[in-house]
Each structure stands twice: as C-alpha cells, then as structure tokens.
C-alpha atoms as a PDB file:
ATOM      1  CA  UNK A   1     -13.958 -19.892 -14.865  1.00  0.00           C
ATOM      2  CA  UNK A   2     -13.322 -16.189 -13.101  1.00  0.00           C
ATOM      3  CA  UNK A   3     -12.689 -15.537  -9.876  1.00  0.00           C
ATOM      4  CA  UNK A   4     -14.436 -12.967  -7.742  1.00  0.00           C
ATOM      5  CA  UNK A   5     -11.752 -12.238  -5.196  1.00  0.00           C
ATOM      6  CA  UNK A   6     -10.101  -9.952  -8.235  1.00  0.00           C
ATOM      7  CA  UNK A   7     -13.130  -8.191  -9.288  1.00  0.00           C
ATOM      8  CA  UNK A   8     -13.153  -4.504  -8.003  1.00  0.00           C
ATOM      9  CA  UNK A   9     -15.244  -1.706  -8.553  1.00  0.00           C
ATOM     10  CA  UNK A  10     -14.679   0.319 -12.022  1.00  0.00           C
ATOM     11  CA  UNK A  11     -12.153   2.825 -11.598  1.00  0.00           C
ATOM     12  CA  UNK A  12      -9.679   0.904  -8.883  1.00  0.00           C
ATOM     13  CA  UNK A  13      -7.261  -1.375  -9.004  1.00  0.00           C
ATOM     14  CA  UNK A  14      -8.087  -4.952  -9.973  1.00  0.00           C
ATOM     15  CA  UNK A  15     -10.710  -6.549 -12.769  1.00  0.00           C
ATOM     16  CA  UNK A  16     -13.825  -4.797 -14.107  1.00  0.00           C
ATOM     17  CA  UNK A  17     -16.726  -7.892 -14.010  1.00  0.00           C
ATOM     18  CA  UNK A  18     -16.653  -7.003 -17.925  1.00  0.00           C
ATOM     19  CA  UNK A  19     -13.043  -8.694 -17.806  1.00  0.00           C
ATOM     20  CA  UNK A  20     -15.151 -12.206 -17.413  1.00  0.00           C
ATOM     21  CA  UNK A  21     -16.735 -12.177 -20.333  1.00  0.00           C
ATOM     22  CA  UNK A  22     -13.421 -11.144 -22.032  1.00  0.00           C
ATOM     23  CA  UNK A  23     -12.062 -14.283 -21.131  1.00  0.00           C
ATOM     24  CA  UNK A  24     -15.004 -16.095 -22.098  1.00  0.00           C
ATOM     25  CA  UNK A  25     -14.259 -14.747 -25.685  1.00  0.00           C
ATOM     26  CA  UNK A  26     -10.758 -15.849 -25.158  1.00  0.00           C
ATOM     27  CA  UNK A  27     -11.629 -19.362 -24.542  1.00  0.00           C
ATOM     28  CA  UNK A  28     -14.343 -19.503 -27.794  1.00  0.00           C
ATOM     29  CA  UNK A  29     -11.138 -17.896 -29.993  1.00  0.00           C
ATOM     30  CA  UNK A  30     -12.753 -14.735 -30.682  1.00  0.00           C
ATOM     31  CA  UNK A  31     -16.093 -16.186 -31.809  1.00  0.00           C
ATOM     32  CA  UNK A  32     -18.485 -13.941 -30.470  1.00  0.00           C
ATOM     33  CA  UNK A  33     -21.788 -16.696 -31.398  1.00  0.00           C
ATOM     34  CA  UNK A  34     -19.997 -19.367 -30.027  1.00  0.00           C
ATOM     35  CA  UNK A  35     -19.172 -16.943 -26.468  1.00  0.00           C
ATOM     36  CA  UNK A  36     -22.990 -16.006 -26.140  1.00  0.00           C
ATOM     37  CA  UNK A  37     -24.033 -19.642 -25.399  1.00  0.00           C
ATOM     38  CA  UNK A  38     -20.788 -20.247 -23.075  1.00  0.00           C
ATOM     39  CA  UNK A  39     -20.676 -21.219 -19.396  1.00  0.00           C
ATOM     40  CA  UNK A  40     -19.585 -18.766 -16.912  1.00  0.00           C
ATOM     41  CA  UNK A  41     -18.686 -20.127 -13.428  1.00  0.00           C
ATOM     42  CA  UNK A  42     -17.837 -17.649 -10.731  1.00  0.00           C
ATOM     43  CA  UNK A  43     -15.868 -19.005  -7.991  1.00  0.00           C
ATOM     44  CA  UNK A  44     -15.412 -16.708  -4.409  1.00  0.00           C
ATOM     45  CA  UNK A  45     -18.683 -14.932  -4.703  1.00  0.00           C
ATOM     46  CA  UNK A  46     -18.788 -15.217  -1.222  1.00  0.00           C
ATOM     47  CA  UNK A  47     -15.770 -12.825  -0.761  1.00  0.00           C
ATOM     48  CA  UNK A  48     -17.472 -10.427  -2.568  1.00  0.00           C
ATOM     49  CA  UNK A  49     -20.299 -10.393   0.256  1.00  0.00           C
ATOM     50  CA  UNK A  50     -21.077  -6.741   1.607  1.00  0.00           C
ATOM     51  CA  UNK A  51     -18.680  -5.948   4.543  1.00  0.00           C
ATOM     52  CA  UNK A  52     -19.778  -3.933   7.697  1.00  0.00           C
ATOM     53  CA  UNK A  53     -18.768  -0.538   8.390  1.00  0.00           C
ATOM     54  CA  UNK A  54     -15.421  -0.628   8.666  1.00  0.00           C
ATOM     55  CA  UNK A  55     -13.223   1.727  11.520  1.00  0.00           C
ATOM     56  CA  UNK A  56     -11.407   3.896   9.592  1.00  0.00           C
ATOM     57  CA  UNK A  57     -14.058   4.839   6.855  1.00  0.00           C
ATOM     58  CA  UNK A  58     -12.339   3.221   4.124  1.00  0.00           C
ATOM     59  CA  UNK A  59     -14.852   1.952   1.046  1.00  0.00           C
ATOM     60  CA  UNK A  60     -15.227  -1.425   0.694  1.00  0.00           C
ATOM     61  CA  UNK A  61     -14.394  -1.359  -3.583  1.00  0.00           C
ATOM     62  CA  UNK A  62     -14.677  -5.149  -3.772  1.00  0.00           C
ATOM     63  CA  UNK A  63     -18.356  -5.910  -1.944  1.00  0.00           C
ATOM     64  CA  UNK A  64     -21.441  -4.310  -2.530  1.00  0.00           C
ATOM     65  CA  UNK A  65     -20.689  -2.523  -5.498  1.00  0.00           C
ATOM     66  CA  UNK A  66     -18.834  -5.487  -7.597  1.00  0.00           C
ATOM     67  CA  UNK A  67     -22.943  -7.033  -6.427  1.00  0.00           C
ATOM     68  CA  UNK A  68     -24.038  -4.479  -7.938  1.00  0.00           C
ATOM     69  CA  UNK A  69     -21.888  -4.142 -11.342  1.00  0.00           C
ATOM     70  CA  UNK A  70     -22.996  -8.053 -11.895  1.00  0.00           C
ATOM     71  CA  UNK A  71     -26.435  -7.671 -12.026  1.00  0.00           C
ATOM     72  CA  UNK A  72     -26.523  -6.079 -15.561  1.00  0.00           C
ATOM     73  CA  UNK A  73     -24.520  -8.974 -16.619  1.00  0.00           C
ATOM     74  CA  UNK A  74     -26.122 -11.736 -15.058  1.00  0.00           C
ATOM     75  CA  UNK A  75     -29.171 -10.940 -15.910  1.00  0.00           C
ATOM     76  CA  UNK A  76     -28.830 -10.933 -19.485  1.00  0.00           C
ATOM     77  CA  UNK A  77     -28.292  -7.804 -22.036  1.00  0.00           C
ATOM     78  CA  UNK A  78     -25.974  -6.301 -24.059  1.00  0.00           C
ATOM     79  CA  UNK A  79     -22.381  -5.574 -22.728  1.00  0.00           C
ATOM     80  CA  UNK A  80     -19.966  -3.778 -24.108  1.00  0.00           C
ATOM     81  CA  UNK A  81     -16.274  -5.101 -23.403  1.00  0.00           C
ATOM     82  CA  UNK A  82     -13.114  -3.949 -24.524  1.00  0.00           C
ATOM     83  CA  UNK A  83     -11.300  -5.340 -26.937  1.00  0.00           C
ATOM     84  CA  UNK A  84      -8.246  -7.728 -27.057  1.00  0.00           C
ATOM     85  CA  UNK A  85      -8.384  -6.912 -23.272  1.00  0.00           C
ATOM     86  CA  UNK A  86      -7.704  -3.312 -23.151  1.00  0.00           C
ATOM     87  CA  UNK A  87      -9.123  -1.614 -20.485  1.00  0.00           C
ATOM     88  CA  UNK A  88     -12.372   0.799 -21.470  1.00  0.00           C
ATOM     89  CA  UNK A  89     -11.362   4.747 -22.613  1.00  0.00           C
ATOM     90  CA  UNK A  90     -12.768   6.526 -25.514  1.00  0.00           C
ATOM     91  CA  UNK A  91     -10.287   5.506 -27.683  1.00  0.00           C
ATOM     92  CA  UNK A  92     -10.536   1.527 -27.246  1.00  0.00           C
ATOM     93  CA  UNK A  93     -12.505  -0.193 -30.000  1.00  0.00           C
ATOM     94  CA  UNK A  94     -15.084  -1.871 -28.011  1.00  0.00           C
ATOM     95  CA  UNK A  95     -17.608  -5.137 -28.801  1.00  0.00           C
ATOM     96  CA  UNK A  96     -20.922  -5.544 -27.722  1.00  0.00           C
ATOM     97  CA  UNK A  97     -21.447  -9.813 -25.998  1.00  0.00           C
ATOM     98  CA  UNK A  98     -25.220 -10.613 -25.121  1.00  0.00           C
ATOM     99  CA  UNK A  99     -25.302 -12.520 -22.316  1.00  0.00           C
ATOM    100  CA  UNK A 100     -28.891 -13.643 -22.093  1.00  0.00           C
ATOM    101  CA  UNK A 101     -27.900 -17.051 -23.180  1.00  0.00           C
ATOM    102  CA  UNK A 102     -24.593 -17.550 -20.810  1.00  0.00           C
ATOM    103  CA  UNK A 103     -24.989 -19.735 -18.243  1.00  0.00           C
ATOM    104  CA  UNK A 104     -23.903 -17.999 -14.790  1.00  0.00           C
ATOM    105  CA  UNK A 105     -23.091 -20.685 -12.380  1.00  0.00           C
ATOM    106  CA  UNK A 106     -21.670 -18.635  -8.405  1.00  0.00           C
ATOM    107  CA  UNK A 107     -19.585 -21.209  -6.197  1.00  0.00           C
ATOM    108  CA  UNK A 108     -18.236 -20.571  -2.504  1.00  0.00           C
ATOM    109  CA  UNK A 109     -17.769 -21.958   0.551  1.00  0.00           C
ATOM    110  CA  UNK A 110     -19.684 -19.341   2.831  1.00  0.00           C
ATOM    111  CA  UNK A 111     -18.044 -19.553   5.755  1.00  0.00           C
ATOM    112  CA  UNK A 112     -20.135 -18.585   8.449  1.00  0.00           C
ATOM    113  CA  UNK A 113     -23.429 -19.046   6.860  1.00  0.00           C
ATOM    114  CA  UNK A 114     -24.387 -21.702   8.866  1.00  0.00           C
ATOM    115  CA  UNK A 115     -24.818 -19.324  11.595  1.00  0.00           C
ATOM    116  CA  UNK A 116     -27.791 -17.664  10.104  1.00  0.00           C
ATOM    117  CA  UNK A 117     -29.535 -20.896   9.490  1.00  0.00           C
ATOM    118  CA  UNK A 118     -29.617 -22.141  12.843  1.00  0.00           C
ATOM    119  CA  UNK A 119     -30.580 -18.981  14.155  1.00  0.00           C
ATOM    120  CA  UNK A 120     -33.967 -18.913  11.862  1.00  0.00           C
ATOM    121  CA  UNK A 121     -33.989 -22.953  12.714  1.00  0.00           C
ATOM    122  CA  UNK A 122     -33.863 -22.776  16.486  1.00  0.00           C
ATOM    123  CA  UNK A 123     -34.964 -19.832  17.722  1.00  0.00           C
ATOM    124  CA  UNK A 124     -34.012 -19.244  21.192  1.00  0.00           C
ATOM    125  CA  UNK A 125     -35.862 -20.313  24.167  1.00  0.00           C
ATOM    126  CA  UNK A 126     -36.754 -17.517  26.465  1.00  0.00           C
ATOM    127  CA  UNK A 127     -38.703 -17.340  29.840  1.00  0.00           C
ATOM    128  CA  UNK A 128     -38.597 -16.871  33.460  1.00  0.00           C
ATOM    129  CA  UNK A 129     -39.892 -18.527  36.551  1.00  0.00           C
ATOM    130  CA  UNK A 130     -40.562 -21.714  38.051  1.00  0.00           C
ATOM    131  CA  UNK A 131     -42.954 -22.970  34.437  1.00  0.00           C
ATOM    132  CA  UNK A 132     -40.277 -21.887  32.442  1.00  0.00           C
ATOM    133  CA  UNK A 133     -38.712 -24.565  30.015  1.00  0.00           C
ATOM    134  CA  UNK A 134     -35.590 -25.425  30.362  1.00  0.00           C
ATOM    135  CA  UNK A 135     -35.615 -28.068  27.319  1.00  0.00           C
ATOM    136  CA  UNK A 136     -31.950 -27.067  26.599  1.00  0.00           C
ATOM    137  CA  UNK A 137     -30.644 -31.036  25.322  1.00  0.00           C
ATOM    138  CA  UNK A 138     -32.332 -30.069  22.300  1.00  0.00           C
ATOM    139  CA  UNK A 139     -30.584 -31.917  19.009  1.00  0.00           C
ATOM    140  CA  UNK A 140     -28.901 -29.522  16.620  1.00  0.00           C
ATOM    141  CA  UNK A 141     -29.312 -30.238  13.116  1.00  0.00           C
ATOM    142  CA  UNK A 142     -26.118 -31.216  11.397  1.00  0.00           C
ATOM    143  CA  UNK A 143     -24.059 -28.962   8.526  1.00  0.00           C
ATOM    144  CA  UNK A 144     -25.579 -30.732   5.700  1.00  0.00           C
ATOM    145  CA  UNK A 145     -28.956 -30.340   7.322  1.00  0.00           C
ATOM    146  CA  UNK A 146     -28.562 -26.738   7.698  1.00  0.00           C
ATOM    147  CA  UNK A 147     -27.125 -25.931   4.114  1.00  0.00           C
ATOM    148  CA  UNK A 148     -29.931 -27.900   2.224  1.00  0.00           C
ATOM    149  CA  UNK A 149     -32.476 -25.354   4.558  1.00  0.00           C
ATOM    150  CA  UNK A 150     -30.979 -22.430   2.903  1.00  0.00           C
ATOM    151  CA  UNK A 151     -33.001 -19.857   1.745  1.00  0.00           C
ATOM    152  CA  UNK A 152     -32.508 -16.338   0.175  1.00  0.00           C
ATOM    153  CA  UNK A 153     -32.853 -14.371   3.331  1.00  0.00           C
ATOM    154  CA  UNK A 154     -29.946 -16.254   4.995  1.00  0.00           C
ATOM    155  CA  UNK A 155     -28.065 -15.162   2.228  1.00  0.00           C
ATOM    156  CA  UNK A 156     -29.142 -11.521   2.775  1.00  0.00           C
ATOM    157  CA  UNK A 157     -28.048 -11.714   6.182  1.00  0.00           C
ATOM    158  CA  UNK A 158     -24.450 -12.868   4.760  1.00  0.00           C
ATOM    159  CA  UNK A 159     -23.764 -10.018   2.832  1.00  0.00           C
ATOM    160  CA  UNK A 160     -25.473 -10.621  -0.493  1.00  0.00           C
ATOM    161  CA  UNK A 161     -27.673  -7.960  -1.829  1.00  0.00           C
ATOM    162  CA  UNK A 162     -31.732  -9.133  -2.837  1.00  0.00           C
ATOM    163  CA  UNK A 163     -31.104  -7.884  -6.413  1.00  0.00           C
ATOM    164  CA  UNK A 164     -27.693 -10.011  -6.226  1.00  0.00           C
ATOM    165  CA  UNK A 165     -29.906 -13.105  -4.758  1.00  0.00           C
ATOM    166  CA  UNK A 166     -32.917 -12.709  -7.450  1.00  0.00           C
ATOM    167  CA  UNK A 167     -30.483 -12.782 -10.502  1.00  0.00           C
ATOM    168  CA  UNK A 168     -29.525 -16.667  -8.966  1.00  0.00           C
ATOM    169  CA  UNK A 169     -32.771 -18.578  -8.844  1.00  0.00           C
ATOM    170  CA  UNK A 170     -31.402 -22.063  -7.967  1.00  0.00           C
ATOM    171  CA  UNK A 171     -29.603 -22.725  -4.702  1.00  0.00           C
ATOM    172  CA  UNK A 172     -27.596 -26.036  -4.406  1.00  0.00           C
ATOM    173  CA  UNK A 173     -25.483 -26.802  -1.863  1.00  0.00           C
ATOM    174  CA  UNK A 174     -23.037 -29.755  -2.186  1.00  0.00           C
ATOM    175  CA  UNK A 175     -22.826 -32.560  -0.011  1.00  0.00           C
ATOM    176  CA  UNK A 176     -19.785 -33.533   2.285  1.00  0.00           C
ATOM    177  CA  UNK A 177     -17.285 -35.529   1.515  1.00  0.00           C
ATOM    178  CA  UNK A 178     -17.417 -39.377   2.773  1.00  0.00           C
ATOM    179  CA  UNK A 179     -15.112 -42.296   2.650  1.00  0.00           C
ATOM    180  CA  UNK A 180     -15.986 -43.785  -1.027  1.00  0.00           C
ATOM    181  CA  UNK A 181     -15.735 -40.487  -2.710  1.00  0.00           C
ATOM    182  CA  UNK A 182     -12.950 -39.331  -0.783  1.00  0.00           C
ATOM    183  CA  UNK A 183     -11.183 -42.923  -2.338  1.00  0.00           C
ATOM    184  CA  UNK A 184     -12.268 -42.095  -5.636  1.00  0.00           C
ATOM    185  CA  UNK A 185     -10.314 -38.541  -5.353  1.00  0.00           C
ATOM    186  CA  UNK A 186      -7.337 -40.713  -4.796  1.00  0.00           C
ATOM    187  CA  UNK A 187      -7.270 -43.016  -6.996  1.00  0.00           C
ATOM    188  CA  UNK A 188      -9.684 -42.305 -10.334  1.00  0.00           C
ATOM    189  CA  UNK A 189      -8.767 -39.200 -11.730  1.00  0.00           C
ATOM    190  CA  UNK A 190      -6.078 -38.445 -14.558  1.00  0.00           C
ATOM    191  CA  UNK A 191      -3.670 -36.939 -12.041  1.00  0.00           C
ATOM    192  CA  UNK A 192      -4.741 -38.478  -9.162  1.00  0.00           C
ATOM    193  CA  UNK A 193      -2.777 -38.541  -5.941  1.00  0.00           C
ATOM    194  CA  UNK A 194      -2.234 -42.253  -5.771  1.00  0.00           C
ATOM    195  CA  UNK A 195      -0.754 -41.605  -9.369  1.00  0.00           C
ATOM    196  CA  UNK A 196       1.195 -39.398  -8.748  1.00  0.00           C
ATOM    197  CA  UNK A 197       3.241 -40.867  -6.361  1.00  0.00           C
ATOM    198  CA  UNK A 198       3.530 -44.366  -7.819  1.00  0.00           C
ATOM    199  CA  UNK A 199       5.041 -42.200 -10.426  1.00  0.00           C
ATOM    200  CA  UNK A 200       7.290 -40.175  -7.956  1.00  0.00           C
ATOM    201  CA  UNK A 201       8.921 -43.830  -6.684  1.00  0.00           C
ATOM    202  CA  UNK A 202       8.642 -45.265 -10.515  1.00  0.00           C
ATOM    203  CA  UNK A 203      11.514 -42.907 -11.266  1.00  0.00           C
ATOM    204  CA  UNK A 204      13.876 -45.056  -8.942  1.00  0.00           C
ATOM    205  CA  UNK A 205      12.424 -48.206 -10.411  1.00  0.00           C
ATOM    206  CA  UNK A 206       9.908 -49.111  -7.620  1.00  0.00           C
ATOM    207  CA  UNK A 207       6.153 -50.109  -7.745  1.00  0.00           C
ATOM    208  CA  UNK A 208       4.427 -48.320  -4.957  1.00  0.00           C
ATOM    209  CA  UNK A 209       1.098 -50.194  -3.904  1.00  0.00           C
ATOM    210  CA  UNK A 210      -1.746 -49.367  -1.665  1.00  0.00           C
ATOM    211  CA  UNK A 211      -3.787 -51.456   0.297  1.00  0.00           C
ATOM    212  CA  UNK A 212      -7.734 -50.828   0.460  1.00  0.00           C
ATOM    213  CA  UNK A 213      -7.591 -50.747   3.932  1.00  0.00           C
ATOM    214  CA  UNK A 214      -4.729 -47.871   3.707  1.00  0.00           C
ATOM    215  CA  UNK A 215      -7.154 -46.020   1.225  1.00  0.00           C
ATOM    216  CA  UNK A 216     -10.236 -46.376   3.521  1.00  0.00           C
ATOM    217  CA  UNK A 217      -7.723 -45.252   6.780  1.00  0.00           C
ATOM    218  CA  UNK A 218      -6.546 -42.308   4.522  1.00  0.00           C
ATOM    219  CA  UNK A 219      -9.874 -40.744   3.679  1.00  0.00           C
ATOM    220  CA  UNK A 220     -11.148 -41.514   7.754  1.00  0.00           C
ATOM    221  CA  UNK A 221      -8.374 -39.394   8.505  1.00  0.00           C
ATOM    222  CA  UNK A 222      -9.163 -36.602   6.396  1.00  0.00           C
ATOM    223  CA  UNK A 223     -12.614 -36.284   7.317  1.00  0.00           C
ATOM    224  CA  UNK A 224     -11.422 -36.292  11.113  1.00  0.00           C
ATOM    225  CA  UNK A 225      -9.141 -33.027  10.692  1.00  0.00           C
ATOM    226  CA  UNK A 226     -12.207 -31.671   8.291  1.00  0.00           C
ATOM    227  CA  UNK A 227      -9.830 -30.882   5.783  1.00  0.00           C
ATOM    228  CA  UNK A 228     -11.402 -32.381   3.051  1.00  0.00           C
ATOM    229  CA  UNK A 229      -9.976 -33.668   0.082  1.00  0.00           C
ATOM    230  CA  UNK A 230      -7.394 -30.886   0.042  1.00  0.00           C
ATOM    231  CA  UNK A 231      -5.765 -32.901   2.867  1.00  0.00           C
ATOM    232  CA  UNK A 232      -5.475 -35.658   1.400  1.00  0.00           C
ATOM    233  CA  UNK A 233      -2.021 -34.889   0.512  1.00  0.00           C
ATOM    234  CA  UNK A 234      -0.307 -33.774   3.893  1.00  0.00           C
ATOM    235  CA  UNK A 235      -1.740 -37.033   5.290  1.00  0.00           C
ATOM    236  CA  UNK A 236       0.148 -39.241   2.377  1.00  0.00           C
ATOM    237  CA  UNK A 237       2.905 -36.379   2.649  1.00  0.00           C
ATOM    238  CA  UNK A 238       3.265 -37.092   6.051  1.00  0.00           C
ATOM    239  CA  UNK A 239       3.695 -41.629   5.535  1.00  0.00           C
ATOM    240  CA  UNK A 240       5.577 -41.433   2.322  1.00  0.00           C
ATOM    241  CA  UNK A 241       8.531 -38.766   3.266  1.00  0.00           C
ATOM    242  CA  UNK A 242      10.732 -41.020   4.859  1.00  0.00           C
ATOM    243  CA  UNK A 243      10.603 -43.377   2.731  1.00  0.00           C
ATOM    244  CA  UNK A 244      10.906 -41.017  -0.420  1.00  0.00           C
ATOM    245  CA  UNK A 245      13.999 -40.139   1.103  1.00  0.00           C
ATOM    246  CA  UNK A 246      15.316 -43.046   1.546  1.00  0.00           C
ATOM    247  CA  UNK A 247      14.464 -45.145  -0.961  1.00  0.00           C
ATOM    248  CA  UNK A 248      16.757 -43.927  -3.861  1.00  0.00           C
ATOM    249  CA  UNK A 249      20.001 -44.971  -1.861  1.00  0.00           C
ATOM    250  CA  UNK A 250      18.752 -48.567  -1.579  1.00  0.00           C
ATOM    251  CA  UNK A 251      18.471 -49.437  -5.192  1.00  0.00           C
ATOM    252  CA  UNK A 252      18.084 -53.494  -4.564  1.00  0.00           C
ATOM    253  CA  UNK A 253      14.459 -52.271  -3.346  1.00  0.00           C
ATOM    254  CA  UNK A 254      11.822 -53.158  -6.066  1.00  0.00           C
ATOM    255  CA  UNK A 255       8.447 -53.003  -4.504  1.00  0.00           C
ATOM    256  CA  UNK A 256       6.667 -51.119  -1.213  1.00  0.00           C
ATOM    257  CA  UNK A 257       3.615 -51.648   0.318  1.00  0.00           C
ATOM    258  CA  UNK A 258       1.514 -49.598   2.317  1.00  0.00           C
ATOM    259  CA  UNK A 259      -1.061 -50.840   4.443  1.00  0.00           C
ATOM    260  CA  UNK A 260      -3.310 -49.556   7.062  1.00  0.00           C
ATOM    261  CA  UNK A 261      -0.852 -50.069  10.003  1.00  0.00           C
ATOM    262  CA  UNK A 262       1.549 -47.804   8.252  1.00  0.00           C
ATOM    263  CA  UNK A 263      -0.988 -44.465   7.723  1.00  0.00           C
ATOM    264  CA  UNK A 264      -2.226 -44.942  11.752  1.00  0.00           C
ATOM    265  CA  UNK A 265       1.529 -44.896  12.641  1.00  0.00           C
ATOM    266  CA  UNK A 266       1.890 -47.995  14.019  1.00  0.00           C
ATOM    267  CA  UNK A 267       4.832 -49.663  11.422  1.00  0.00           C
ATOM    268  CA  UNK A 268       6.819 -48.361   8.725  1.00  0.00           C
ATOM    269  CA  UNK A 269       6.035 -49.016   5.150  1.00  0.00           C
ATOM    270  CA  UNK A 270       7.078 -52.281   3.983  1.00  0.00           C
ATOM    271  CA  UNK A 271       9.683 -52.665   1.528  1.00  0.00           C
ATOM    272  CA  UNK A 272      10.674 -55.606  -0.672  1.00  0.00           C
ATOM    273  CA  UNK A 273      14.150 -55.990  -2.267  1.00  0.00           C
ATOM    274  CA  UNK A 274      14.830 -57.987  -5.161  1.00  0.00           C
ATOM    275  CA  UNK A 275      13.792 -61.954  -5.648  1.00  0.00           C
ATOM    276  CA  UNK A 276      11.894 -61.351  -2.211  1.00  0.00           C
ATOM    277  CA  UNK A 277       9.682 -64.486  -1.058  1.00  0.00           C
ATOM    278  CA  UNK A 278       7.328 -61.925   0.425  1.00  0.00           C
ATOM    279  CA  UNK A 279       6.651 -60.710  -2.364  1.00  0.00           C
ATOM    280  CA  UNK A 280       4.008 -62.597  -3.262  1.00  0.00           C
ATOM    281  CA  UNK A 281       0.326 -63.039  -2.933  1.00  0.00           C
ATOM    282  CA  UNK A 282       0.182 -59.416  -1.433  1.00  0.00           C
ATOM    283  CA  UNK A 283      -3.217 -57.548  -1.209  1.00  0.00           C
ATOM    284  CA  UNK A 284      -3.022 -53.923  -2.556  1.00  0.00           C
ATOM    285  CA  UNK A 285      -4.023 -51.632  -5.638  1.00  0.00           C
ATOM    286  CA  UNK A 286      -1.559 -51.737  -7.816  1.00  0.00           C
ATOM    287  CA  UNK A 287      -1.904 -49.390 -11.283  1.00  0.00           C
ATOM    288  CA  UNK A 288       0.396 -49.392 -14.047  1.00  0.00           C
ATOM    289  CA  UNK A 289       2.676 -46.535 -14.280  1.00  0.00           C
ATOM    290  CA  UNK A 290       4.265 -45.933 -17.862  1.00  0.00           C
END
C-alpha cells in the first residue's frame, strides 16, 4: 500500500513514485520474482489531481507531474529503483523491477466529483418567454447513482490527465455504507470496536453487552451525520465515557448493558452489581473477552 499524498516530483522534497515499488520489494524480502507479480494499491490519487493556476505562480510539484511520472510505471516496463532505499545519484547501485505483471489498484474519495456528473446528467434548462419550461421539480439522481455513471471525462474534468485515465481501464466505485454492514464493522472484525471496548471494561472485571437494537441505533446514527464508519467511534465515545469513568470506583459492578434508549440519550446505561436479580434473561450480544 503507498500513499499518493507523499509522492512529489523528482528533485523536491518528498517520495519519488519509484519509492513504491521499493517498498513493494520490501514487503517480498528482497525477492525481486516474487515483487514483479505483487499488488500495488495507491491510496489519495485524488490529491494528486492537477490543481488550477495558482496566485502567486508557485508550481504545483505534487499534481500533474507525479500523473505524469506514474505512467511509465503503471503501464508496465522496466524501472530502475535504488537500492536498499537510497535515493538515485550516480553512485547508488541501482535494480531494474518490471512491472508489467503488478497489479496497480488507485483508491480515493474524490471529493467534488459528483459535481461533474450531474452537470453532464442534467444539463441545464434554458429559455425565455411565455412557452418556456419551467419543469424545475425535476428528481436529482442520488450519490450512488451518480458515481456508478462515471466516466473518464468526468475524471478529466477533476484534475486527472487522459494518459493518467487510459493507464486505469476499470472504474469501480464503492457503494455506501448501510445499517447491516455498518453492524458488521462493529462487531466482526479482529479488532473490532465492540471488542475493543468489552475489553476496555474487562480490565475492571465487567462484561460489557450490546443490545441489537443499540447496534442497529448506532449505525442509523452514523449514517445521519454521514460520517461513515469512521464515526462509529465518537458516537460509542460519546455513551460509554461516563460510564468508563465511573465504573472502576464501583467495583461490586459486574455486568452493563446498553440498549437502544441509552445511544438516543434517553437513559443511562444500565449497570448490574453483584448477585443482581436483573441480571437475568437479558437480550444483548455478548462475546467472550479473554
């Protein structure tokens, strides 16, 4: 994985795009056979879009020309990178990577982009006098809509160059976020958020437990401040800090619960002390923390 926001033209300060494909040896431990069939995934390449004039004159050392210096490499041919790092001079023993059998996969979010679309999907409505149409309640097609219309001269009018475009031949945007994936962030993977804060209260010797109801409410609240799963963890943040803080000064407390009521704001989380007849039969996902 590389990211584009440090790439630079060669000469200034920051990465040479050549730097990628050093750490692609890195990660195959030196093997050069085993880096020529790796996977190279480019996050930011949005930030590297080409930037318009700007006031004072300055160059713009991380757009256009960074574009440019990854064509040769995305396209597939021999590169010469330096070795063990160093940066290229005449006196840095250099190896030559062929990259026509690297995968490149470019990621952003392309802020902005879905400007351009609607602008080539609903042209504007022009005209003048008393047959003009005035048809102005027309629908506007959603974000999702709009991002699975892209096409490469929307790109070009984001800041991408065509060369840039041609070298990428598949476009696939990714679909929002709804409620059943935005669950599965928080609660199926290794170091998942759910996790890590029955964890967090498993240090003072308490089993934290979610409802499904507080899981659903969670993820309908993330998708209502269009955060995305990034927010997830202000939003638990935001329930769980009081009783974080409180909770290791009361050590006869053994188990809390927190249920839908408690992530709209409506009542506290519930807490259950020891040899607590409440304690029973309550609904919740509960996952063993070791």
């Amino acid at each position: 994985m590389a990211d584009a926001t440090t790439l630079t033209q060669a000469g200034y300060v920051g990465e040479d795009v050549e730097n990628i494909l050093v750490r692609l040896l890195d990660v195959a431990d030196g093997q050069i056979n085993r880096a020529e069939w790796g996977i190279v995934y480019i996050d930011e390449i949005d930030k590297i879009a080409r930037s318009p004039e700007q006031a004072f004159g300055t160059r713009d050392v991380s757009g256009e020309g960074v574009q440019q210096a990854l064509l040769r490499l995305v396209e597939g041919s021999a590169v010469k990178v330096p070795n063990k790092g160093r940066r290229k001079d005449t006196n840095a023993d250099s190896i030559t990577i062929d990259t026509r059998n690297i995968l490149f996969i470019a990621g952003g979010a392309f802020p902005g982009l879905e400007k351009h679309i609607e602008k080539r999907l609903t042209p504007p409505k022009t005209g003048i006098g008393f047959h003009a149409d005035f048809n102005a309640a027309d629908e506007k097609p959603s974000l999702e809509q709009m991002l699975n219309a892209t096409e490469p001269d929307d790109l070009k009018r984001f800041g991408l160059i065509p060369e840039f475009i041609g070298r990428f031949p598949v476009l696939a945007p990714l679909e929002p976020l709804d409620v059943d994936a935005l669950i599965q962030v928080l609660t199926e993977p290794k170091n998942a958020l759910v996790k890590q804060y029955q964890q967090l209260f498993a240090f003072d010797s308490v089993n934290l437990e979610f409802t499904t109801d507080a899981l659903v409410e969670i993820a309908e609240k993330a998708i209502s401040r269009n955060t995305g799963a990034r927010g997830l963890r202000s939003i638990m943040e935001q329930v769980l800090r009081h009783t974080m803080f409180h909770t290791p000064s009361r050590t006869q407390v053994r188990r809390c619960v927190v249920d839908a009521a408690a992530i709209r704001g409506e009542s506290d989380v519930q807490l259950f002390e020891d040899d607590s007849p409440a304690e029973q039969n309550q609904p919740g996902i509960r996952s063993a923390v070791s």
